[in-house]
PDB file of N, CA and C in Angstrom:
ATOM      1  N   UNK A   1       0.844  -1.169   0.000  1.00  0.00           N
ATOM      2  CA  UNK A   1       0.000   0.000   0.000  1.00  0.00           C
ATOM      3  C   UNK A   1       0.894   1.238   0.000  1.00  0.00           C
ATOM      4  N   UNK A   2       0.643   2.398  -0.697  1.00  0.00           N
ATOM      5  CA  UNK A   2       1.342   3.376  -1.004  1.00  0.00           C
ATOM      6  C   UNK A   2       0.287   4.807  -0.871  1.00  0.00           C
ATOM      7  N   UNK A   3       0.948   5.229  -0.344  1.00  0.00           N
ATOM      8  CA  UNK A   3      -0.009   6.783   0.005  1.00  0.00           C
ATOM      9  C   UNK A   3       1.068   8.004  -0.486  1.00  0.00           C
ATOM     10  N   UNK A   4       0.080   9.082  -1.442  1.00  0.00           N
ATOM     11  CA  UNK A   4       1.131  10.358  -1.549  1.00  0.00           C
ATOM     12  C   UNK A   4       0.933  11.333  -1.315  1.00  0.00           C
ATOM     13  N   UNK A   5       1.286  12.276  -1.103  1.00  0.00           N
ATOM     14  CA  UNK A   5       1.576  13.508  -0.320  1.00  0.00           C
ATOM     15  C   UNK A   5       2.356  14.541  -0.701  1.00  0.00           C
ATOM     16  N   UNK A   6       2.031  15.677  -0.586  1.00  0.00           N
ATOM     17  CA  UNK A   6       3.093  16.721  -0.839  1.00  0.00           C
ATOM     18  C   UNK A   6       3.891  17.334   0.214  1.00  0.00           C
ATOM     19  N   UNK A   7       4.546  17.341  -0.279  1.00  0.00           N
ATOM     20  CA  UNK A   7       5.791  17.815   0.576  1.00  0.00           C
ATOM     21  C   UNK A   7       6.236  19.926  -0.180  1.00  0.00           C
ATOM     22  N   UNK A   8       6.211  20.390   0.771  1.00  0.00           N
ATOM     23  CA  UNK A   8       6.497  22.045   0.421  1.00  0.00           C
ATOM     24  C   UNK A   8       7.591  22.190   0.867  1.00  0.00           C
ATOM     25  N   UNK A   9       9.045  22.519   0.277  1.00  0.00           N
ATOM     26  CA  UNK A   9      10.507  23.132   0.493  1.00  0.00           C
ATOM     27  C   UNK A   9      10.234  24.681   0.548  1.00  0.00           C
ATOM     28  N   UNK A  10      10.625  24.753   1.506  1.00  0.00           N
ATOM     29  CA  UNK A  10      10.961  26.445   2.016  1.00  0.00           C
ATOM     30  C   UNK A  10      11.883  26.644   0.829  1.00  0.00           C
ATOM     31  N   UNK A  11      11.791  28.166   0.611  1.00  0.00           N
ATOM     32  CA  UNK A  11      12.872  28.787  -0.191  1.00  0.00           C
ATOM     33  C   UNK A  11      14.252  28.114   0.239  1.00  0.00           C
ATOM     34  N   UNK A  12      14.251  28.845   1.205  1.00  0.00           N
ATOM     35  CA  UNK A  12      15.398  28.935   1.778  1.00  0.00           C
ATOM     36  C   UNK A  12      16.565  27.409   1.774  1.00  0.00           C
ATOM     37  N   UNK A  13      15.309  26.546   1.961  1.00  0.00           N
ATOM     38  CA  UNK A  13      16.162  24.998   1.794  1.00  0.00           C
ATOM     39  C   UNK A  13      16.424  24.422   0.673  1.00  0.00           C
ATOM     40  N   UNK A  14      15.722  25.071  -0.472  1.00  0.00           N
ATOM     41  CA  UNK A  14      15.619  24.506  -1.710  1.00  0.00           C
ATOM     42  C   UNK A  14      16.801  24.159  -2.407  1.00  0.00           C
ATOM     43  N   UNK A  15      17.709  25.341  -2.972  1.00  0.00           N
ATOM     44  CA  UNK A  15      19.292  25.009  -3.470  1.00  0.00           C
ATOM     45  C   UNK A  15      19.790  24.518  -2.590  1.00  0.00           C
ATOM     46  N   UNK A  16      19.745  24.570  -1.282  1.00  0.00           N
ATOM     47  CA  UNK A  16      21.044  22.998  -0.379  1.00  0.00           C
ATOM     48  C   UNK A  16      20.265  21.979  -0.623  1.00  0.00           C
ATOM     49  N   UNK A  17      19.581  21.690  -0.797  1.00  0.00           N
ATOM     50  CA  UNK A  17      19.063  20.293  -0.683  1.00  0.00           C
ATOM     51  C   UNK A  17      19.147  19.790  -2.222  1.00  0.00           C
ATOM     52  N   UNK A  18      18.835  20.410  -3.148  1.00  0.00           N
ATOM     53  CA  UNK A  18      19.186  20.061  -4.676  1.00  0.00           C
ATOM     54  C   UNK A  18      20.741  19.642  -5.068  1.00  0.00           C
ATOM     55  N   UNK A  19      21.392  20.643  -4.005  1.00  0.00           N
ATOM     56  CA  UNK A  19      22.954  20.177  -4.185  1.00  0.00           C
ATOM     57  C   UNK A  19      23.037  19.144  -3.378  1.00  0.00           C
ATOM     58  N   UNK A  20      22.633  18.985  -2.532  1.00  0.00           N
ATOM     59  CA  UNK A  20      22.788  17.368  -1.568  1.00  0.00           C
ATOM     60  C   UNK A  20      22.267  16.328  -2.345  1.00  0.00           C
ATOM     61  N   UNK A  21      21.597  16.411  -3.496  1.00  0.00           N
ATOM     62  CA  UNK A  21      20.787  15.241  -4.093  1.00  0.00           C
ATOM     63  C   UNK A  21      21.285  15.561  -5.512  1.00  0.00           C
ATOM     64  N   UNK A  22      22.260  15.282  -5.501  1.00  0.00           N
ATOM     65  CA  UNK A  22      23.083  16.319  -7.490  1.00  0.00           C
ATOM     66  C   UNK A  22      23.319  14.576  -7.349  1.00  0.00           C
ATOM     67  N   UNK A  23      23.783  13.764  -6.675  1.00  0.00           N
ATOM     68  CA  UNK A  23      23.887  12.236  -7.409  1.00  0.00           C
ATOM     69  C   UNK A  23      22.472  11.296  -7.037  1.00  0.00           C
ATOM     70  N   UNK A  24      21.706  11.800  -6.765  1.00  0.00           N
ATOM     71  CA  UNK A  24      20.422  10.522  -6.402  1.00  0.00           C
ATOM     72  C   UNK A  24      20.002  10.728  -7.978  1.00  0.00           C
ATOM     73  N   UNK A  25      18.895   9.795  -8.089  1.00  0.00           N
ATOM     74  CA  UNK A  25      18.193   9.590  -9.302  1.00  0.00           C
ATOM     75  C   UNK A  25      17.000  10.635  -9.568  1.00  0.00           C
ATOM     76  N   UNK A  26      16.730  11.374  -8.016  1.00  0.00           N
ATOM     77  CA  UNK A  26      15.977  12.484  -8.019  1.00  0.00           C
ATOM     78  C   UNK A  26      15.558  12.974  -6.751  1.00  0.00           C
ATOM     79  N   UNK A  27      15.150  13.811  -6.803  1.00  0.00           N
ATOM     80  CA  UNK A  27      14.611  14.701  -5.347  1.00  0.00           C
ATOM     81  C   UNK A  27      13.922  13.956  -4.652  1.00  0.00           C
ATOM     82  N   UNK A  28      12.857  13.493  -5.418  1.00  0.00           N
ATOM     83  CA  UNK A  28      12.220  12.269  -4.632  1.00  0.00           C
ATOM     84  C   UNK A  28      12.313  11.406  -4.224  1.00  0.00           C
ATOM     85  N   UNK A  29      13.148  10.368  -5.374  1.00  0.00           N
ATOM     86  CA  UNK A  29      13.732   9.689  -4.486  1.00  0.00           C
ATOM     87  C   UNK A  29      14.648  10.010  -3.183  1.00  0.00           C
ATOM     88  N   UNK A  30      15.484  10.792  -3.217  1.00  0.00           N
ATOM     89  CA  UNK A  30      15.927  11.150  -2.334  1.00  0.00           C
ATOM     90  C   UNK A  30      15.352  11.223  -0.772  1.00  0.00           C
ATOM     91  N   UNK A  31      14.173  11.929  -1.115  1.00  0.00           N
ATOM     92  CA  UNK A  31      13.592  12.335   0.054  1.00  0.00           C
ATOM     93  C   UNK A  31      12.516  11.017   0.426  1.00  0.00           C
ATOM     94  N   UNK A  32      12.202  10.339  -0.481  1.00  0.00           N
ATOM     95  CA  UNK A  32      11.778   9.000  -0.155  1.00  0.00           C
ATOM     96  C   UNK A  32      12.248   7.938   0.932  1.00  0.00           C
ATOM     97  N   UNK A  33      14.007   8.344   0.288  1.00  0.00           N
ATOM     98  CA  UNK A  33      14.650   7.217   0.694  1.00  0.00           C
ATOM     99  C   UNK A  33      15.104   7.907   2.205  1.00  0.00           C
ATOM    100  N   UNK A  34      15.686   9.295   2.106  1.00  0.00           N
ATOM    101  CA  UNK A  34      15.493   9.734   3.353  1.00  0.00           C
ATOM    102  C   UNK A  34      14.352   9.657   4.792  1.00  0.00           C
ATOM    103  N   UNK A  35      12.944   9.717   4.458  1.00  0.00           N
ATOM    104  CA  UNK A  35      11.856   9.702   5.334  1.00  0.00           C
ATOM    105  C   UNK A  35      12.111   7.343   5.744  1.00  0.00           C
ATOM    106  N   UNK A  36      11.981   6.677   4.645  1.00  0.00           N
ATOM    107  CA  UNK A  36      12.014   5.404   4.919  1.00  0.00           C
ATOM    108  C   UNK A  36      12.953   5.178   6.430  1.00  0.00           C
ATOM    109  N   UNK A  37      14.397   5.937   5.648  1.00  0.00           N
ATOM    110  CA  UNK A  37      15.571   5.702   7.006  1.00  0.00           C
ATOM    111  C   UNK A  37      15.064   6.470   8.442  1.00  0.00           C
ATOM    112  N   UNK A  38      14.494   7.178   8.289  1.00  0.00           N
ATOM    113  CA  UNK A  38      13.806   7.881   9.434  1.00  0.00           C
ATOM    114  C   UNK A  38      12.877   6.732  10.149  1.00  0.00           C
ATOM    115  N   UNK A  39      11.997   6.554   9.626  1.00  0.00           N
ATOM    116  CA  UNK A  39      10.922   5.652   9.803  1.00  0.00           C
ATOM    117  C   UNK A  39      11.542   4.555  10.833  1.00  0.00           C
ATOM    118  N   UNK A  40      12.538   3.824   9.750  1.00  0.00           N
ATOM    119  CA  UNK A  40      13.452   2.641  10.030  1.00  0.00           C
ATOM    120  C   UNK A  40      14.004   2.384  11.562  1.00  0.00           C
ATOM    121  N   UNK A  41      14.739   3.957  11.672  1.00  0.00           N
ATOM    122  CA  UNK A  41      15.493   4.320  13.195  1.00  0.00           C
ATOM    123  C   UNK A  41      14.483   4.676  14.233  1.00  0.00           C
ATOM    124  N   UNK A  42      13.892   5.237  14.120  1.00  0.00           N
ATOM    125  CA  UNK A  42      12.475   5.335  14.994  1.00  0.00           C
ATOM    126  C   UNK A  42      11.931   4.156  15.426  1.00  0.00           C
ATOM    127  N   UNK A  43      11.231   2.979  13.965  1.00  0.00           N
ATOM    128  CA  UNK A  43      11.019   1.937  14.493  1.00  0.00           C
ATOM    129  C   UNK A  43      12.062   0.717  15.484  1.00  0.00           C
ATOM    130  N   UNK A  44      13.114   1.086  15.272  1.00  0.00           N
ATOM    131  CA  UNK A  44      14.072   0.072  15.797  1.00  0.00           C
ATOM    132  C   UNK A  44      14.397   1.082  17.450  1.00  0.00           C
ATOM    133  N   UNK A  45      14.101   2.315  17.410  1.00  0.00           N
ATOM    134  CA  UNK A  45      14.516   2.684  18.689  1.00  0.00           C
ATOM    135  C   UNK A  45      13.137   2.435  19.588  1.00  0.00           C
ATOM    136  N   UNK A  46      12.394   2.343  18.892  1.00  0.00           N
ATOM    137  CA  UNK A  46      11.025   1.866  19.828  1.00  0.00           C
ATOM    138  C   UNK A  46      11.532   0.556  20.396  1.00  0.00           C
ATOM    139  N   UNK A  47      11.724  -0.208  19.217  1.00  0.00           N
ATOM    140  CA  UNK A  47      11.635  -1.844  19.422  1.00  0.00           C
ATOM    141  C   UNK A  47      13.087  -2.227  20.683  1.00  0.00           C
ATOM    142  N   UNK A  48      13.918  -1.182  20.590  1.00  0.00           N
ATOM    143  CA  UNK A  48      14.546  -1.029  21.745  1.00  0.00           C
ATOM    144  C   UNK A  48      14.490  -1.042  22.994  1.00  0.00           C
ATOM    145  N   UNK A  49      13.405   0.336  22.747  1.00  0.00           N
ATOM    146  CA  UNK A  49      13.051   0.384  24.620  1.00  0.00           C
ATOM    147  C   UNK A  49      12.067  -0.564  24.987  1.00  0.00           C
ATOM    148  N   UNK A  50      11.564  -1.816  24.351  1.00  0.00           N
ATOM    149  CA  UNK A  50      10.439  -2.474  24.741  1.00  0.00           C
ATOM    150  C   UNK A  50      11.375  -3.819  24.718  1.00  0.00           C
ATOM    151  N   UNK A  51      12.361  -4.273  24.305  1.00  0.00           N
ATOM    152  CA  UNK A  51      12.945  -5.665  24.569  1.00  0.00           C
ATOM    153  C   UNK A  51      14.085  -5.313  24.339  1.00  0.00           C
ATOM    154  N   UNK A  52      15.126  -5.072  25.009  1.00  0.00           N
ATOM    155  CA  UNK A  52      15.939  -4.668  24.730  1.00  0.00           C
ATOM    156  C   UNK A  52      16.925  -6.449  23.972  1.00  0.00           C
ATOM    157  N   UNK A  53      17.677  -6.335  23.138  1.00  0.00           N
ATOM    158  CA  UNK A  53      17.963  -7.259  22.322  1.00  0.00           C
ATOM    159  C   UNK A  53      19.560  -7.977  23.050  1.00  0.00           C
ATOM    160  N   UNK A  54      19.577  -9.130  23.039  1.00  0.00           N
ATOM    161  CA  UNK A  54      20.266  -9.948  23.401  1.00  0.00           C
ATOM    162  C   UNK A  54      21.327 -10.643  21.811  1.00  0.00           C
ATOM    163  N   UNK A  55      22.072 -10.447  21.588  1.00  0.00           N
ATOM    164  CA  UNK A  55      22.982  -9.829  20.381  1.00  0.00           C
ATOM    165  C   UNK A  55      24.585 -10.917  20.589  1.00  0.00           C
ATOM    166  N   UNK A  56      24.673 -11.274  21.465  1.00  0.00           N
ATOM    167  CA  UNK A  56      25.704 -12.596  21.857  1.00  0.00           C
ATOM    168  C   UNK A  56      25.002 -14.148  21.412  1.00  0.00           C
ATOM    169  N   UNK A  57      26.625 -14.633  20.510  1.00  0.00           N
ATOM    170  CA  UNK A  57      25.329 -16.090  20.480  1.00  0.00           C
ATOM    171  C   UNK A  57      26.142 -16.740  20.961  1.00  0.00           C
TER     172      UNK A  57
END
């Protein structure tokens, strides 16, 4: 399932962030792949404070 949305860049952020993404395949992707890794670390810092993980075998 896929949901879309707009996203609004301030002036001000617009040229740094175009130069931060001069090698992705595009802005979007970019910022795709950016929000996923967000998502990712969030979910794993939850899953942290609720069991904390045993990592020795």
């Amino acid at each position: 399932m896929s949901a879309a949305f707009t996203l609004r860049i301030p002036d001000a952020m617009d040229k740094p962030l175009r130069e931060a993404v001069a090698g992705a395949s595009s802005l979007n992707d970019y910022i795709l792949r950016a929000v996923r890794r967000k998502m990712t670390l969030d979910a794993a810092r939850k899953l942290a404070c609720i069991a904390p993980l045993d990592l020795l075998i």
